[in-house]
C-alpha atoms as a PDB file:
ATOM      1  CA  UNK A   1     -15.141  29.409   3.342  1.00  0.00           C
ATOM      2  CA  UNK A   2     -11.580  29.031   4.778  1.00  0.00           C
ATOM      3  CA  UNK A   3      -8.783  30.066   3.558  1.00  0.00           C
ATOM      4  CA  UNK A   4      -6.469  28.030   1.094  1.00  0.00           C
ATOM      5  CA  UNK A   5      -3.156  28.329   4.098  1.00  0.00           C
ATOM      6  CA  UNK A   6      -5.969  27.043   6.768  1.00  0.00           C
ATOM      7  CA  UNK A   7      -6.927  23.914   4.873  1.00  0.00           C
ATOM      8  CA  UNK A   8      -2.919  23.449   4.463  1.00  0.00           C
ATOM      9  CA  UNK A   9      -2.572  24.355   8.169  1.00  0.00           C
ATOM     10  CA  UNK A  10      -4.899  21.881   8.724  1.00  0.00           C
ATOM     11  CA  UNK A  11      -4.047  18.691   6.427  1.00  0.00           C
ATOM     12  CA  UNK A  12      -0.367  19.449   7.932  1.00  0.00           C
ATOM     13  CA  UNK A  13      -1.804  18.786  11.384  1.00  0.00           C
ATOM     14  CA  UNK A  14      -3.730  15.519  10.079  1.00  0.00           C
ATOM     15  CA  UNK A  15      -0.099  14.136   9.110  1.00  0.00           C
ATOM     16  CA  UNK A  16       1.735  15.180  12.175  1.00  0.00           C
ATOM     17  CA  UNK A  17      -1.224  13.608  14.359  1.00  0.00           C
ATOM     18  CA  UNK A  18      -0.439  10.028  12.494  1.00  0.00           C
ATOM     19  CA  UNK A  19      -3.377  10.874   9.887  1.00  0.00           C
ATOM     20  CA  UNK A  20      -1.636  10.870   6.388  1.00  0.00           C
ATOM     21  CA  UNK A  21      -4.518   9.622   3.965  1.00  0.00           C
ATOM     22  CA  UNK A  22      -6.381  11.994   5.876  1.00  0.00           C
ATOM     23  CA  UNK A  23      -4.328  15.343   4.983  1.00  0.00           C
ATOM     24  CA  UNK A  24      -3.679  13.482   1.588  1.00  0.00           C
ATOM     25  CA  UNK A  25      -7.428  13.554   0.958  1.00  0.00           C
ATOM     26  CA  UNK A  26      -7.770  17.562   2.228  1.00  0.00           C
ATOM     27  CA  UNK A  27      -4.832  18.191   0.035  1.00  0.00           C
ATOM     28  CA  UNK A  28      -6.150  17.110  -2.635  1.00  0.00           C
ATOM     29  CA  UNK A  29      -9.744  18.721  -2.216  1.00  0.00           C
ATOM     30  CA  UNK A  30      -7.474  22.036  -1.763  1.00  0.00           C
ATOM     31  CA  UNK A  31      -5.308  21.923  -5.453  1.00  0.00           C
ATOM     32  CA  UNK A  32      -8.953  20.397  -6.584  1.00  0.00           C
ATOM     33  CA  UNK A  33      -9.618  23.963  -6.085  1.00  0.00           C
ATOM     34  CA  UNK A  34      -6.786  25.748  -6.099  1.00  0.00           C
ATOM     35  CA  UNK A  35      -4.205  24.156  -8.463  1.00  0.00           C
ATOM     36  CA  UNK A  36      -1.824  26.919  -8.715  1.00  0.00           C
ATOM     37  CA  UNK A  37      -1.429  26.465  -4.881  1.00  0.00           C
ATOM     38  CA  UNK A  38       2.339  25.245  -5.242  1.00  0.00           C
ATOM     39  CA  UNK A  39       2.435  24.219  -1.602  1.00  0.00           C
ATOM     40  CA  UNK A  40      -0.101  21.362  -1.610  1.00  0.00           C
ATOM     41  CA  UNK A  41       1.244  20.370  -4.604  1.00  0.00           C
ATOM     42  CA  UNK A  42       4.862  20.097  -2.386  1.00  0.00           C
ATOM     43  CA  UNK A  43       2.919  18.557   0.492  1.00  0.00           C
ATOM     44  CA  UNK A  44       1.214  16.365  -1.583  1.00  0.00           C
ATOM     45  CA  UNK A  45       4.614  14.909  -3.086  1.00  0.00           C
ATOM     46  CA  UNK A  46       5.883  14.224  -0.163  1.00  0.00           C
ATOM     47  CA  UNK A  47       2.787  12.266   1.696  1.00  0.00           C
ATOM     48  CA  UNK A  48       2.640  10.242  -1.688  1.00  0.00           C
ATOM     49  CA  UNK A  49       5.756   9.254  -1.458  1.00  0.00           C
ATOM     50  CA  UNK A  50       5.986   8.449   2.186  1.00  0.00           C
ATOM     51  CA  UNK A  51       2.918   6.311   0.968  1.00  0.00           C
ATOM     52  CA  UNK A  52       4.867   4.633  -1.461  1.00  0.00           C
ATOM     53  CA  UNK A  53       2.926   6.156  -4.287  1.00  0.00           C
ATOM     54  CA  UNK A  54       5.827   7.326  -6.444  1.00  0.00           C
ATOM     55  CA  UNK A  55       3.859   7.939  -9.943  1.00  0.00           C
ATOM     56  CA  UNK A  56       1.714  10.466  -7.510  1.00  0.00           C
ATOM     57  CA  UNK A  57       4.464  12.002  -5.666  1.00  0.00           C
ATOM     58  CA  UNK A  58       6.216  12.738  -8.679  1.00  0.00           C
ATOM     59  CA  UNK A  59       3.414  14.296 -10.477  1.00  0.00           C
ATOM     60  CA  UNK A  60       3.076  16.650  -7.585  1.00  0.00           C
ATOM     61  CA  UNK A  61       6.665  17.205  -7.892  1.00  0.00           C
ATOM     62  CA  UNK A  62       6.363  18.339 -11.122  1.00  0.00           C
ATOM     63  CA  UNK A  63       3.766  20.798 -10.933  1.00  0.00           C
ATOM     64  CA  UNK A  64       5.212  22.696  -8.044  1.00  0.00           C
ATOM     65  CA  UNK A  65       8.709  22.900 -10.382  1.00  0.00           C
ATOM     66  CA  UNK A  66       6.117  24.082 -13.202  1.00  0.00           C
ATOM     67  CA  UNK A  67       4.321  26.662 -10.603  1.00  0.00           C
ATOM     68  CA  UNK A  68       7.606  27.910  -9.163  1.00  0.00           C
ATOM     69  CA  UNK A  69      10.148  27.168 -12.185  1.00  0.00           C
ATOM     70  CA  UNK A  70      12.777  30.252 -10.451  1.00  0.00           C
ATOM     71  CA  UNK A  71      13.326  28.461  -7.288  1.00  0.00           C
ATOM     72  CA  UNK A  72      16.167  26.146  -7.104  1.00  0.00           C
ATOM     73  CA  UNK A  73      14.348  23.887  -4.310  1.00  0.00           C
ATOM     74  CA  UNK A  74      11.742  22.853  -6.347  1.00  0.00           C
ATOM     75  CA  UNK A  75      14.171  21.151  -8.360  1.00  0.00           C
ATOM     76  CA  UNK A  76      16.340  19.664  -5.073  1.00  0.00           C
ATOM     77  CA  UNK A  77      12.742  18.343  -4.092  1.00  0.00           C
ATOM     78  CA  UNK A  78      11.866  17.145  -7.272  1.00  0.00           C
ATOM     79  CA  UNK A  79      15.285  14.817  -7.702  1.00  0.00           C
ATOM     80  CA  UNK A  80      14.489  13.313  -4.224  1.00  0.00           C
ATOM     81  CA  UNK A  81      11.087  12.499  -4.921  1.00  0.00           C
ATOM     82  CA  UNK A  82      12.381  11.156  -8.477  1.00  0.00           C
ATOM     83  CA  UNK A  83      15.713   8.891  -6.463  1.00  0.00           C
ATOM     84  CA  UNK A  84      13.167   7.378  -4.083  1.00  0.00           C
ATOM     85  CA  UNK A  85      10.864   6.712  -6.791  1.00  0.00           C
ATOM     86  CA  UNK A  86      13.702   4.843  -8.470  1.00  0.00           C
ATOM     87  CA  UNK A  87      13.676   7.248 -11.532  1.00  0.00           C
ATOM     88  CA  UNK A  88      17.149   7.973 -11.882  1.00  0.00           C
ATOM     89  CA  UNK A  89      17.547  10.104 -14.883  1.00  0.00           C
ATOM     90  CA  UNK A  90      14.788  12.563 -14.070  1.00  0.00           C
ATOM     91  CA  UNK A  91      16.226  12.816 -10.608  1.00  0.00           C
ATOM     92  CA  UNK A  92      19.915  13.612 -12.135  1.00  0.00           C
ATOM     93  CA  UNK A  93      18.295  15.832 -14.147  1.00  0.00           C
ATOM     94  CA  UNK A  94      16.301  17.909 -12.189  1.00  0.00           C
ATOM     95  CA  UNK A  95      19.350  18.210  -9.652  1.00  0.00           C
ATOM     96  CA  UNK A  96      20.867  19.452 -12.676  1.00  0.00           C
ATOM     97  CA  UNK A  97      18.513  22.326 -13.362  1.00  0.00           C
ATOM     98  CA  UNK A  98      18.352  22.869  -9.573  1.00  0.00           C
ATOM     99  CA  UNK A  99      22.173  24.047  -9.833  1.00  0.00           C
ATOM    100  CA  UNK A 100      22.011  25.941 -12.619  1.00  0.00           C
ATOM    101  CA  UNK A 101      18.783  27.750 -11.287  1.00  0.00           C
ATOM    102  CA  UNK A 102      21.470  28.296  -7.863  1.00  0.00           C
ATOM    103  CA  UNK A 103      24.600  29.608  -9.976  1.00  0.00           C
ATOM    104  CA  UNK A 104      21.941  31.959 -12.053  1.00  0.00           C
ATOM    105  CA  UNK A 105      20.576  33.382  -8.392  1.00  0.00           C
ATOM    106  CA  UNK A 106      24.065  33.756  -7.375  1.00  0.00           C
ATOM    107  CA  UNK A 107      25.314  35.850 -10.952  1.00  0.00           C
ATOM    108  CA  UNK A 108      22.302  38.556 -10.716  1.00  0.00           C
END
């Protein structure tokens, strides 16, 4: 069985080569079983929203700021998946939590 950062490897190289439901569909095989694998989750946001699937996207979104709720960019990511999918209030507000994540990183 390959490894979960092969299949990644290899639904990122479906996308570059023009093939986006394609790497959609191995991405989602791949958090079908491995959901804690915050990086399909992250590619998977982005592909849905490129697809104009913003409910999707932002569902993705969420779980990577669930499965890495320390890091600051999973918030940043999160509020641009939310302002393209015209949710405005979640995108303020996870750019909120995104800075204070930052200025707590920056006082330890």
């Amino acid at each position: 069985m390959q490894s979960a950062d092969r299949r990644y490897d290899e639904a990122i190289a479906l996308q570059q080569a023009g093939k986006l439901e394609e790497a959609v569909v191995k991405l989602e095989a791949l958090v079908g079983e491995h959901p804690d694998y915050a990086l399909a989750h992250s590619g998977l946001s982005v592909f849905y929203g490129k697809l104009a699937r913003h409910d999707e996207a932002v569902r993705h979104a969420q779980k990577v700021c669930e499965l890495e709720p320390d890091d600051p960019f999973s918030f940043v990511a999160m509020s641009l998946i939310c302002q393209r999918a015209g949710r405005t209030a979640e995108a303020e507000q996870a750019l909120g939590i995104a800075m204070e994540k930052q200025m707590a990183a920056r006082r330890s």
